[in-house]
C-alpha atoms as a PDB file:
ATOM      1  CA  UNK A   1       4.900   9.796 -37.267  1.00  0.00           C
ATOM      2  CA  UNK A   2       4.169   6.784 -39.183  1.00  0.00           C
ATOM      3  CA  UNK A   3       1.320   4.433 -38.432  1.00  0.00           C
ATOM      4  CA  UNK A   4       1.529   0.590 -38.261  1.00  0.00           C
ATOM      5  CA  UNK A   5      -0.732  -2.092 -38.105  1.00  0.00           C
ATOM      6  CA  UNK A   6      -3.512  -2.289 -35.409  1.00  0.00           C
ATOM      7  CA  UNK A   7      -1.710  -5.127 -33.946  1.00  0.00           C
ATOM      8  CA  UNK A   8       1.238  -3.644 -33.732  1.00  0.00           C
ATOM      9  CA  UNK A   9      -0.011  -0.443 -32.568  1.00  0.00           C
ATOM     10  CA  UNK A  10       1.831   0.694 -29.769  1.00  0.00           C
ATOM     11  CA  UNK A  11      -0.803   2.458 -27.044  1.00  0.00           C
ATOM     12  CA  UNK A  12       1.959   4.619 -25.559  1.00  0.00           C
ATOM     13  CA  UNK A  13       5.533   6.114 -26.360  1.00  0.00           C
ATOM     14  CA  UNK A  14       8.536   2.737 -26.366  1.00  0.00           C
ATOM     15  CA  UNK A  15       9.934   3.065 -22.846  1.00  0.00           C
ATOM     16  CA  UNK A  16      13.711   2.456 -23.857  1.00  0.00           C
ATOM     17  CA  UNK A  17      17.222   2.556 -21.544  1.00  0.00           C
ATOM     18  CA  UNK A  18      19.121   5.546 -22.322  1.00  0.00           C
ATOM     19  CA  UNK A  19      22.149   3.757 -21.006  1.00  0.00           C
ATOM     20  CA  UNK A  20      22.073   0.178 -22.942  1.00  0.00           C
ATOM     21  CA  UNK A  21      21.265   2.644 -25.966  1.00  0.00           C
ATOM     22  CA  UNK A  22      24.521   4.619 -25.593  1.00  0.00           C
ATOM     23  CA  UNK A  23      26.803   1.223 -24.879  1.00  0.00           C
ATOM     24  CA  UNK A  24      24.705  -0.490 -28.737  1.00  0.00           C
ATOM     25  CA  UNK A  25      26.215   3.192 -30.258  1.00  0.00           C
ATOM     26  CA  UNK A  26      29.895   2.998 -28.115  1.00  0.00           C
ATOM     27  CA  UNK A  27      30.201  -0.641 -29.750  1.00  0.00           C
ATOM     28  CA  UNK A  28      28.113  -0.811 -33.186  1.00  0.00           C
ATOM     29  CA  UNK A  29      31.625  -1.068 -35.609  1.00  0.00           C
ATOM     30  CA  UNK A  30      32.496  -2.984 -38.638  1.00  0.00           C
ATOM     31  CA  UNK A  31      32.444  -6.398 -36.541  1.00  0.00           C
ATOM     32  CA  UNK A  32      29.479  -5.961 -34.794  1.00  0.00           C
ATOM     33  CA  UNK A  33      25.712  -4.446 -35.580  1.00  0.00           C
ATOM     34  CA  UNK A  34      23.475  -2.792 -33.702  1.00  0.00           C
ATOM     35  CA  UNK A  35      19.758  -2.610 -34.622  1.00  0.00           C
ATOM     36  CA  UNK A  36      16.651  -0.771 -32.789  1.00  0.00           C
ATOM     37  CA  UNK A  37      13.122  -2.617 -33.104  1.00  0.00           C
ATOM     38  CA  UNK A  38      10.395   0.572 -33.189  1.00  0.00           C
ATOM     39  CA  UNK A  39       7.438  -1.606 -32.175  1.00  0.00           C
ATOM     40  CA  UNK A  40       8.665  -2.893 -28.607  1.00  0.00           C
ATOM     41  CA  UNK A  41      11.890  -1.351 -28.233  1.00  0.00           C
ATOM     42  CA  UNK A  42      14.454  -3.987 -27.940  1.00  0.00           C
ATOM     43  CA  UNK A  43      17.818  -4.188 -29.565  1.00  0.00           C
ATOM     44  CA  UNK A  44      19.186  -7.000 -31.795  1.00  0.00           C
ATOM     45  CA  UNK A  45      22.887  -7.569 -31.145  1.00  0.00           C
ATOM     46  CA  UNK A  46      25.096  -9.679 -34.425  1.00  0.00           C
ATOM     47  CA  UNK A  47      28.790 -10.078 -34.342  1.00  0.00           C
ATOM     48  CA  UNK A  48      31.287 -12.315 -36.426  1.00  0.00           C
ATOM     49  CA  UNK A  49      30.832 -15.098 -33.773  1.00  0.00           C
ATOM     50  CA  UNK A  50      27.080 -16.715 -34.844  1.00  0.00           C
ATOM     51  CA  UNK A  51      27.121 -19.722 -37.230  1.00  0.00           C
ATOM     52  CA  UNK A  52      26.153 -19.242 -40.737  1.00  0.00           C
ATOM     53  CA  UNK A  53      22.519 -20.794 -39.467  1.00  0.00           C
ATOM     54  CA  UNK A  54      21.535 -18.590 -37.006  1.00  0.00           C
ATOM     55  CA  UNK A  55      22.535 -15.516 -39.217  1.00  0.00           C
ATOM     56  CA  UNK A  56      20.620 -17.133 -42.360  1.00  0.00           C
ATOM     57  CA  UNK A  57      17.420 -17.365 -39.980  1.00  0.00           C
ATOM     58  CA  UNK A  58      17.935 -13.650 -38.401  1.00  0.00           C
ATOM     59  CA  UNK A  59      18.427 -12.185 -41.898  1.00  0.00           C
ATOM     60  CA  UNK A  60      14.607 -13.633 -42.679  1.00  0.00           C
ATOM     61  CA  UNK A  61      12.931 -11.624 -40.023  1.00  0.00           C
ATOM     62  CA  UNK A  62      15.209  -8.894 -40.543  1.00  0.00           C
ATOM     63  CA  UNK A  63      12.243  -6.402 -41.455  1.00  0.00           C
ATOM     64  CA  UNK A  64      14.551  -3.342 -42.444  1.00  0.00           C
ATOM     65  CA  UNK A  65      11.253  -0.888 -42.032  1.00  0.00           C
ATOM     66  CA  UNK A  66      11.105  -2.106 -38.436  1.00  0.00           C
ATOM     67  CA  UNK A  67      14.399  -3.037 -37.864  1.00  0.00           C
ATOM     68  CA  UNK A  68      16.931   0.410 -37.624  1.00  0.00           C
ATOM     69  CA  UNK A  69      20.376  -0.020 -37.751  1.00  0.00           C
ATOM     70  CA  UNK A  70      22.553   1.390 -34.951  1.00  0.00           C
ATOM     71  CA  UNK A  71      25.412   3.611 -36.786  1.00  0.00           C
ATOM     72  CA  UNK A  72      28.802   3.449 -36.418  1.00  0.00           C
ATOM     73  CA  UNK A  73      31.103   6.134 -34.876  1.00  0.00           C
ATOM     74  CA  UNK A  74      33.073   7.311 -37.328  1.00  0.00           C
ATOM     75  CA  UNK A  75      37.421   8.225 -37.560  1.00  0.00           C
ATOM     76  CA  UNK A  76      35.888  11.636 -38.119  1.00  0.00           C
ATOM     77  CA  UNK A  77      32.661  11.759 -35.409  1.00  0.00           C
ATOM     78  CA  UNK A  78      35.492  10.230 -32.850  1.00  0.00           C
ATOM     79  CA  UNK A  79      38.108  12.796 -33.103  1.00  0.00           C
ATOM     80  CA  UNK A  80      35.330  15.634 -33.054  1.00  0.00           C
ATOM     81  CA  UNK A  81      34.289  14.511 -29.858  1.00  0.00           C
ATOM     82  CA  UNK A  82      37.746  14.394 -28.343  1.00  0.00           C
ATOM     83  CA  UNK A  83      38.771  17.495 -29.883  1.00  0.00           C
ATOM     84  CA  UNK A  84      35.500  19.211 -28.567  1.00  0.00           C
ATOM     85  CA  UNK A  85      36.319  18.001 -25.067  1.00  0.00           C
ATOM     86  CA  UNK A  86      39.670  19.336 -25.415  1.00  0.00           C
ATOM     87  CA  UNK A  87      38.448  22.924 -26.024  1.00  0.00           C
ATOM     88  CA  UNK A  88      35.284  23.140 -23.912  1.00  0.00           C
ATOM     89  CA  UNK A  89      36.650  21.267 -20.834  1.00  0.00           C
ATOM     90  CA  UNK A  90      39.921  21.198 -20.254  1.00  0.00           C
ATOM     91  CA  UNK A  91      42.016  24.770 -18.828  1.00  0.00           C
ATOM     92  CA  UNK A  92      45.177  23.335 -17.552  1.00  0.00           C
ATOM     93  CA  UNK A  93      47.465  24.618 -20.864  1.00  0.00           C
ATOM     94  CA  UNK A  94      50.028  21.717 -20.169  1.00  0.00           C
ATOM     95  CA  UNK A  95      46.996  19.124 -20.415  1.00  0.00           C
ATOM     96  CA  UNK A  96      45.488  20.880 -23.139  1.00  0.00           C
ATOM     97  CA  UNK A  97      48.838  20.515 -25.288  1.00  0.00           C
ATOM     98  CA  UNK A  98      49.507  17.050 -24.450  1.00  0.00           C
ATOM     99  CA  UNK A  99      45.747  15.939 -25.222  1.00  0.00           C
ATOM    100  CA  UNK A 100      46.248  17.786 -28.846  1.00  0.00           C
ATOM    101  CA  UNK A 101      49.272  16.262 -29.417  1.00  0.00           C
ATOM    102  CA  UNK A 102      48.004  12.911 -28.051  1.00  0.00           C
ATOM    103  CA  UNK A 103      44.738  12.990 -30.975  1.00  0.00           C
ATOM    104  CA  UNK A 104      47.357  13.256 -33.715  1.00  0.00           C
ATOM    105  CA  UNK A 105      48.899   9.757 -32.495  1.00  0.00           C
ATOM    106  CA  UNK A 106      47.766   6.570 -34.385  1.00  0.00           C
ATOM    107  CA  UNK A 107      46.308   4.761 -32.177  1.00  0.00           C
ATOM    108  CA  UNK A 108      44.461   8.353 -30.880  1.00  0.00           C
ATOM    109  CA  UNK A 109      41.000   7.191 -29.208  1.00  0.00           C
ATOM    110  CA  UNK A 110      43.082   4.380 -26.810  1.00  0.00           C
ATOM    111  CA  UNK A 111      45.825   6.898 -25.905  1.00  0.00           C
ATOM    112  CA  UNK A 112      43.209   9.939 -25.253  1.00  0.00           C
ATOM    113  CA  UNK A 113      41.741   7.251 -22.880  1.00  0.00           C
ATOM    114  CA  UNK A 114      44.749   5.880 -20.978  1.00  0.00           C
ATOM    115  CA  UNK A 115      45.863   9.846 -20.633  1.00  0.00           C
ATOM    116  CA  UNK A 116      42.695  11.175 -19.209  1.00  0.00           C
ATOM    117  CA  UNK A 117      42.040   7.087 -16.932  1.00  0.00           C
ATOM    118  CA  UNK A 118      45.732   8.608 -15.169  1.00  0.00           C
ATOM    119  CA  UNK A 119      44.160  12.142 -14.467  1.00  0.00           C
ATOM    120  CA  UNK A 120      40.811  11.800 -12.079  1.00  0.00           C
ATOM    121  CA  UNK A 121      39.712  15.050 -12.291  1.00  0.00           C
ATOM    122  CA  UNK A 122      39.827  14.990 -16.610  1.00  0.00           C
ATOM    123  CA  UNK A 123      38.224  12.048 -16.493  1.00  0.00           C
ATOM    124  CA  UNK A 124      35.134  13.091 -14.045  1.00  0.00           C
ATOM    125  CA  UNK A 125      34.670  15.910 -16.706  1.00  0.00           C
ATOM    126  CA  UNK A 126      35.251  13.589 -20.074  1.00  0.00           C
ATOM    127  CA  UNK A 127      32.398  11.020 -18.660  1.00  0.00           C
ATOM    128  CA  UNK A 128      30.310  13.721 -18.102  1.00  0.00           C
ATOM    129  CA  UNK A 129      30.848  15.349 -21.482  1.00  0.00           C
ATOM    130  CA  UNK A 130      31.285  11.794 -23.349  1.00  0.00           C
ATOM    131  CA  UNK A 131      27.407  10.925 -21.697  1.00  0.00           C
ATOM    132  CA  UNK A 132      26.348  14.627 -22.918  1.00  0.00           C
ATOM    133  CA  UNK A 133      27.456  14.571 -26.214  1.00  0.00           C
ATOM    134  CA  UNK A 134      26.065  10.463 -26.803  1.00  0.00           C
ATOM    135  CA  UNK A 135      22.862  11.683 -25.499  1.00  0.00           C
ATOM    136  CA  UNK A 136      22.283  14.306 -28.132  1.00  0.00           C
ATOM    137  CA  UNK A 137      23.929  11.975 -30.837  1.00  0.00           C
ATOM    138  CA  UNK A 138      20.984   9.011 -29.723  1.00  0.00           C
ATOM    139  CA  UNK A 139      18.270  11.560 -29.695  1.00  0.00           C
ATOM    140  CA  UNK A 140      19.168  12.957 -32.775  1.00  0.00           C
ATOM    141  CA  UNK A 141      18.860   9.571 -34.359  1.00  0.00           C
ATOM    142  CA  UNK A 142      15.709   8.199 -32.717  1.00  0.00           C
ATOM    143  CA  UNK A 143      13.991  11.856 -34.028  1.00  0.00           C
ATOM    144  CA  UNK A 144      15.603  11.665 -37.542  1.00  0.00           C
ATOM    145  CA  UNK A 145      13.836   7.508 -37.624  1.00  0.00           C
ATOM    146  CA  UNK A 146      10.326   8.932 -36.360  1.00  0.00           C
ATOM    147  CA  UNK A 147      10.739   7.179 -33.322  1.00  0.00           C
ATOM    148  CA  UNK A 148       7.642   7.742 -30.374  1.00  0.00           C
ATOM    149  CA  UNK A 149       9.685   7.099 -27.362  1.00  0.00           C
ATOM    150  CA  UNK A 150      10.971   8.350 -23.408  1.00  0.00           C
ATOM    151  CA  UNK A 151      13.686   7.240 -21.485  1.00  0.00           C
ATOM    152  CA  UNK A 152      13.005   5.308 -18.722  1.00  0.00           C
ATOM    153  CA  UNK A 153      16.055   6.649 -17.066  1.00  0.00           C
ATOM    154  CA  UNK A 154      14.075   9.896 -17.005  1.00  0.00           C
ATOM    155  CA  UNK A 155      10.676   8.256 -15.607  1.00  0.00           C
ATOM    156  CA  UNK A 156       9.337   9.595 -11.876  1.00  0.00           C
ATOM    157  CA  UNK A 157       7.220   6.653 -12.120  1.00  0.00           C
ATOM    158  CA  UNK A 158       7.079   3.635  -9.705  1.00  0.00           C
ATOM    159  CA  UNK A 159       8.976   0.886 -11.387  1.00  0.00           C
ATOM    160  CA  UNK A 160       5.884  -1.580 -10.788  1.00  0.00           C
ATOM    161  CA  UNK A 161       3.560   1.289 -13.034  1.00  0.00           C
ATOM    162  CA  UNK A 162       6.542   1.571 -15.524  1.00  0.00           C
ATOM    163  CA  UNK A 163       6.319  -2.534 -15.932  1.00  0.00           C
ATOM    164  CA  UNK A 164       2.931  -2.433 -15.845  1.00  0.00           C
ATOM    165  CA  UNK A 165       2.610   0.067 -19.006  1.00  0.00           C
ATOM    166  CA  UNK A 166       5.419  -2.449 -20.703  1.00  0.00           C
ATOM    167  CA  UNK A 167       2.595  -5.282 -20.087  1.00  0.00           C
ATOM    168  CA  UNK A 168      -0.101  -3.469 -21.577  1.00  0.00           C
ATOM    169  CA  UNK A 169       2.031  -1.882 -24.174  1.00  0.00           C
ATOM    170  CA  UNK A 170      -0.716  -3.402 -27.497  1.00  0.00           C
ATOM    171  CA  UNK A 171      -3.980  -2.905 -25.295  1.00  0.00           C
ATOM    172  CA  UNK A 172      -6.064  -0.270 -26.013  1.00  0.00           C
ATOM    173  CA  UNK A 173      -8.544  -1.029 -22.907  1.00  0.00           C
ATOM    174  CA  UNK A 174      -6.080  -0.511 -20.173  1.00  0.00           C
ATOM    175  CA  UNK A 175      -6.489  -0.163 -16.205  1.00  0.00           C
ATOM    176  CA  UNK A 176      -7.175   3.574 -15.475  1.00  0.00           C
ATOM    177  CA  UNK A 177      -3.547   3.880 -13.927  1.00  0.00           C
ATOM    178  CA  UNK A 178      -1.850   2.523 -16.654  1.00  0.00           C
ATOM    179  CA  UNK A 179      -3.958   5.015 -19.138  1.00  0.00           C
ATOM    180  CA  UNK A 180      -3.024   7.853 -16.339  1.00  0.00           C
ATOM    181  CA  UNK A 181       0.596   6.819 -17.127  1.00  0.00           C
ATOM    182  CA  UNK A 182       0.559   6.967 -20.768  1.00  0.00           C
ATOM    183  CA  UNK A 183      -0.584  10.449 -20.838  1.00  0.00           C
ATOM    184  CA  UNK A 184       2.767  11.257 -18.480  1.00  0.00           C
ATOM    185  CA  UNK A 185       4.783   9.376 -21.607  1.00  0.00           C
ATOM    186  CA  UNK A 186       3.317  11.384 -23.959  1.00  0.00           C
ATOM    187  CA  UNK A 187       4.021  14.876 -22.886  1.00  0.00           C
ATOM    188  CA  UNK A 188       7.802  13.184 -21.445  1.00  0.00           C
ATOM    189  CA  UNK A 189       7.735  12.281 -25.484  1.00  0.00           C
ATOM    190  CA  UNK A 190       7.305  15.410 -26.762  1.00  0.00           C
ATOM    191  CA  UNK A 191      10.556  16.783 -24.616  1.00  0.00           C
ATOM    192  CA  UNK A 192      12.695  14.743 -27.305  1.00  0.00           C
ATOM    193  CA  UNK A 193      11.703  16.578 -29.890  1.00  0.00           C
ATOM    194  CA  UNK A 194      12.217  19.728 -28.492  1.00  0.00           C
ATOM    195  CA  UNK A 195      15.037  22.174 -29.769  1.00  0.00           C
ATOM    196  CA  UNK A 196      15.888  21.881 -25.780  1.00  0.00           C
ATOM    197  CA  UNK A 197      16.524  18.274 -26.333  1.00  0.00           C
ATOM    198  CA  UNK A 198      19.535  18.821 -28.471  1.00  0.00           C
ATOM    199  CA  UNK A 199      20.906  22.212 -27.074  1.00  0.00           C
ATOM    200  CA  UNK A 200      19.960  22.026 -23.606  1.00  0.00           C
ATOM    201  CA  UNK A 201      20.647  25.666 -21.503  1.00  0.00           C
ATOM    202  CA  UNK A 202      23.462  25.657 -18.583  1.00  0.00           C
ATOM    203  CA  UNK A 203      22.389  26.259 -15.628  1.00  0.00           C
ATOM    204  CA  UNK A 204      22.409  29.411 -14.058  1.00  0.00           C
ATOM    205  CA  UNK A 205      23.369  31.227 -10.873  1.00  0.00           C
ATOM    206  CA  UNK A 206      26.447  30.187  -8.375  1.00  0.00           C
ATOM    207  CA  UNK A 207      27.799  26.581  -9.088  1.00  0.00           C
ATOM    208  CA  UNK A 208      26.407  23.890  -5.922  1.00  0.00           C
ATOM    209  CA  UNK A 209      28.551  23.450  -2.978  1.00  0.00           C
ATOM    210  CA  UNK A 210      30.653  20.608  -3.102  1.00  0.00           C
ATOM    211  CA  UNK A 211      29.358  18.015  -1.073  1.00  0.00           C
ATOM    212  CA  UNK A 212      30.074  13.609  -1.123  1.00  0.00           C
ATOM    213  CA  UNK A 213      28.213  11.831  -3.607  1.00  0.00           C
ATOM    214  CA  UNK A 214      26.029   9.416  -2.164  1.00  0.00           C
ATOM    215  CA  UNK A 215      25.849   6.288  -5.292  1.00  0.00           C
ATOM    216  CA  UNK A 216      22.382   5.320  -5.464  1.00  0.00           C
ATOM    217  CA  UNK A 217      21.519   2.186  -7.387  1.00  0.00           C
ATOM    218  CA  UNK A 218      18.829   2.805  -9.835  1.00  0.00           C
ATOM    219  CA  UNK A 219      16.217   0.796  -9.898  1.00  0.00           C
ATOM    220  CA  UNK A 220      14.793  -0.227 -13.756  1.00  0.00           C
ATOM    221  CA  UNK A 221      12.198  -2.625 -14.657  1.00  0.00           C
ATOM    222  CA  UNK A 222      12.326  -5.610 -16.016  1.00  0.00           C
ATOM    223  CA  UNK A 223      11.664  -5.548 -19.810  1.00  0.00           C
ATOM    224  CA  UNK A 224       8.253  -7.365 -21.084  1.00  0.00           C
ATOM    225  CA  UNK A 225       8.870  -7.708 -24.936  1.00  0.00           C
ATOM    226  CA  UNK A 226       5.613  -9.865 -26.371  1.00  0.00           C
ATOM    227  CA  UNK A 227       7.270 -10.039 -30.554  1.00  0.00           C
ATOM    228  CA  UNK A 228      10.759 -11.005 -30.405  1.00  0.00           C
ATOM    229  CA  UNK A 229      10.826 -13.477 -33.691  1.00  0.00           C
ATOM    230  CA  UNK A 230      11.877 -17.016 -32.505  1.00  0.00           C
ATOM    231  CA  UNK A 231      14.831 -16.964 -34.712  1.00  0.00           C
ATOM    232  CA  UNK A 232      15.834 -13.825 -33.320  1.00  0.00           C
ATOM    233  CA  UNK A 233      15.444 -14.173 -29.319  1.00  0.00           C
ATOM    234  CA  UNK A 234      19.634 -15.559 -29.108  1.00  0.00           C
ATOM    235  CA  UNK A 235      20.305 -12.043 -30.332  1.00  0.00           C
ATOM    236  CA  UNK A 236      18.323  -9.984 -28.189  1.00  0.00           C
ATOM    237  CA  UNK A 237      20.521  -7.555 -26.553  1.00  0.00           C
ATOM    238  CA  UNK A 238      20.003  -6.360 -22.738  1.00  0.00           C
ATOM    239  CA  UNK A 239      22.094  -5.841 -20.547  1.00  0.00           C
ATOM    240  CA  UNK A 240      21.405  -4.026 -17.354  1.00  0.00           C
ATOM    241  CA  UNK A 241      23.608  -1.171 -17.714  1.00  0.00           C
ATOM    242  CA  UNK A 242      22.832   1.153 -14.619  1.00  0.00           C
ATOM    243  CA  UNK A 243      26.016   4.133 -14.939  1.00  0.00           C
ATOM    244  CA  UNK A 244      26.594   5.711 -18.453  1.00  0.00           C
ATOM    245  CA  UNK A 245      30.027   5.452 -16.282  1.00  0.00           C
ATOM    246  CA  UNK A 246      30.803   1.962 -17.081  1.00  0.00           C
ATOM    247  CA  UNK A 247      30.631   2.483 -20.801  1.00  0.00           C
ATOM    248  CA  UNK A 248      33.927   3.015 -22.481  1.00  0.00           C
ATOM    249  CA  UNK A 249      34.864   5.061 -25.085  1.00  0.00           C
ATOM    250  CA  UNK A 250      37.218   2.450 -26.120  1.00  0.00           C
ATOM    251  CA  UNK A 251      37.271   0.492 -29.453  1.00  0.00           C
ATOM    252  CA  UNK A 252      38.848  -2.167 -28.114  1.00  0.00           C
ATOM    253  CA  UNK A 253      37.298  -3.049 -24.356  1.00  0.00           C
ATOM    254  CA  UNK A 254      33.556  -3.305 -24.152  1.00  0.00           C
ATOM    255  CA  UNK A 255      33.598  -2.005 -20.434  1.00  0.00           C
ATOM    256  CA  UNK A 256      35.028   0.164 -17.936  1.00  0.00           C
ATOM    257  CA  UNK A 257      36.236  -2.959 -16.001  1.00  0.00           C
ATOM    258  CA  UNK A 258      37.969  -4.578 -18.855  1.00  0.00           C
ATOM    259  CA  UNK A 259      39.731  -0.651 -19.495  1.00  0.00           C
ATOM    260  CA  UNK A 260      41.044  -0.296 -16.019  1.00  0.00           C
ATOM    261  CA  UNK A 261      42.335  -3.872 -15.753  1.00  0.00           C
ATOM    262  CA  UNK A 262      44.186  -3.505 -18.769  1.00  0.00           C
ATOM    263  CA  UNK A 263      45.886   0.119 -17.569  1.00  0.00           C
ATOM    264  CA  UNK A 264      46.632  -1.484 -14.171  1.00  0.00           C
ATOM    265  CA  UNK A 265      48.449  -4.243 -16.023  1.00  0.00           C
ATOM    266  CA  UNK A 266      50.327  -2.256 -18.189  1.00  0.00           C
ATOM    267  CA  UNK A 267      53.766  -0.371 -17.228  1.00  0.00           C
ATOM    268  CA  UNK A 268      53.193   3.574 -18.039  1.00  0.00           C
ATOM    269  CA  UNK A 269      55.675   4.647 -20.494  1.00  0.00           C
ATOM    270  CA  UNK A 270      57.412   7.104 -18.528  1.00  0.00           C
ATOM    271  CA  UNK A 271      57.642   4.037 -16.219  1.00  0.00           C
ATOM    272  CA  UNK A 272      59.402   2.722 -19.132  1.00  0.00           C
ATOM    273  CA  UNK A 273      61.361   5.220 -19.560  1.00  0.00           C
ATOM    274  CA  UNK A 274      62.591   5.550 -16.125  1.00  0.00           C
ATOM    275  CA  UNK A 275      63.801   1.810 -15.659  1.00  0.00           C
ATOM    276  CA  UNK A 276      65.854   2.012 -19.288  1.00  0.00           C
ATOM    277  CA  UNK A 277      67.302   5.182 -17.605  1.00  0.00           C
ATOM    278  CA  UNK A 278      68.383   3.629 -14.574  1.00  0.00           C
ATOM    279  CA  UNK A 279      69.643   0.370 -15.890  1.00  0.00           C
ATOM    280  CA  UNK A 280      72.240   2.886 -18.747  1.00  0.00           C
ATOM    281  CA  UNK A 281      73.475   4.778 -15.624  1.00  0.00           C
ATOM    282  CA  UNK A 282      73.833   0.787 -13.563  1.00  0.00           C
ATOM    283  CA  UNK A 283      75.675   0.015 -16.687  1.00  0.00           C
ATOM    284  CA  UNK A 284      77.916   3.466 -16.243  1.00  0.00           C
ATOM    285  CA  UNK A 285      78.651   2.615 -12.935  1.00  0.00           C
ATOM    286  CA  UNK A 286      79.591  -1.015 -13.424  1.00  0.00           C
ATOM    287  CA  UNK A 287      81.865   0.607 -16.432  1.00  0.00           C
ATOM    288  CA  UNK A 288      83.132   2.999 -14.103  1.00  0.00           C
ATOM    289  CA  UNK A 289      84.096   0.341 -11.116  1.00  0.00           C
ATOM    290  CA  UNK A 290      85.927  -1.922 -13.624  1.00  0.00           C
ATOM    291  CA  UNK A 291      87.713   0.780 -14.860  1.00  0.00           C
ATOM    292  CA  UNK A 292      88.932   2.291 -11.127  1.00  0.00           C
ATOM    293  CA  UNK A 293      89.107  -1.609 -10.121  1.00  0.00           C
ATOM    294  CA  UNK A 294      91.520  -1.912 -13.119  1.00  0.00           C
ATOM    295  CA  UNK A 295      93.953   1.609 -12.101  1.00  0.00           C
ATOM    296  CA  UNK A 296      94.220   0.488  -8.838  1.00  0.00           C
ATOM    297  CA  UNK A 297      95.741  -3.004  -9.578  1.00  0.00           C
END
């Protein structure tokens, strides 16, 4: 991996959030960039919304060979992933049909979403295999920028050793426990760039017994980033994103929330459908009375 500058000299692998990684690559499009900072770890959010002056003052500590731009899903990368959900995870034949059909539409990613949001069980398996597939994707692109890093999502550390490590993140002379802790992040590190990492085995033997989930609220630490450029610290992007759950696949609602409000509000089309049906055969009947109304006079 490359080396930098003693002062900039990370003393352990970038401790970075799996989950506010995979929302910067679910949103990075053509109105909004993404980038990655390899010295600390933190992410630089731009959209269409900042004033000419903050963007002119951004763009001057924009250091492209520390600064790594986020990438964009592409028409092609989006239907891949859909279409690869399709075959690997879905058995019911009628589904399967109406997803394939459903991928040809034009407006494909929103309609593959509202389909699967109205079938629980699909969409268990799709979040699953949407966090899968985003996981590999991220990894692939941290290895392919040289990138030293864990998640902490992945960490059986105490959060107040994890912070700790943040603190002392350019120290070379650490507290014992904190150097203890950096040796754990190294040999996490080297996981990533395993061929494991990006083709990781099923599991084997009988499937677990189905039991209730118990939610558990994960507990991350804060973030302690010491070089954030002054003209860049109204673009810092974190957001503490705890379920890979709440991020949508959806290229027009940045969250869960927003998705399920908007199908709630929105009359399904078979809904549709249904009432135009009803109010032809009101229409037949109201024909029909005026018409027996009429003989009997």
């Amino acid at each position: 991996m490359s080396k930098v500058s003693n002062q900039n000299q990370s003393q352990s692998p970038l401790i970075l959030r799996y989950h506010r990684l995979m929302d910067a690559f679910s949103k990075s499009d053509d109105e909004r960039d993404f980038y990655l900072e390899k010295h600390e770890g933190f992410i630089i959010f731009i959209d269409l919304g900042r004033s000419q002056e903050d963007l002119d003052g951004l763009e001057k500590a924009l250091d492209l060979e520390r600064f790594f731009l986020i990438p964009k899903l592409t028409f092609y990368e989006t239907k891949k992933i859909m279409e690869g959900f399709i075959n690997e995870k879905i058995y019911d034949i009628d589904i399967k049909e109406k997803l394939a059909e459903i991928i040809q539409s034009k407006e494909a990613r929103e309609n593959f979403l509202e389909f699967i949001y109205d079938h629980e069980v699909e969409l268990e398996k799709w979040q699953q295999y949407y966090q899968e597939r985003s996981r590999v994707r991220i990894i692939e692109w941290l290895r392919d920028n040289e990138f030293d890093f864990v998640f902490e999502e992945d960490l059986d550390l105490a959060p107040s050793l994890i912070e700790k490590v943040k603190q002392n993140l350019f120290i070379p002379k650490a507290p014992k426990d904190v150097v203890t802790a950096r040796q754990v992040l190294e040999n996490r590190a080297k996981v990533y760039y395993s061929n494991e990492a990006l083709n990781p085995r099923p599991k084997r033997g009988r499937p677990p017994k189905q039991v209730v989930r118990v939610e558990i609220e994960p507990q991350f630490t804060q973030d302690f980033f010491m070089k954030v450029p002054v003209s860049m610290r109204s673009f810092l992007y974190s957001p503490d994103i705890t379920n890979a759950a709440s991020i949508t696949f959806s290229s027009k609602f940045d969250s869960d929330e927003e998705l399920r409000a908007k199908l709630r509000n929105t009359p399904k089309a078979e809904n549709i459908v249904s009432l135009e049906a009803i109010s032809k055969k009101l229409s037949s009947l109201s024909d029909l009375s005026k018409k027996v109304s009429a003989i009997e006079s």
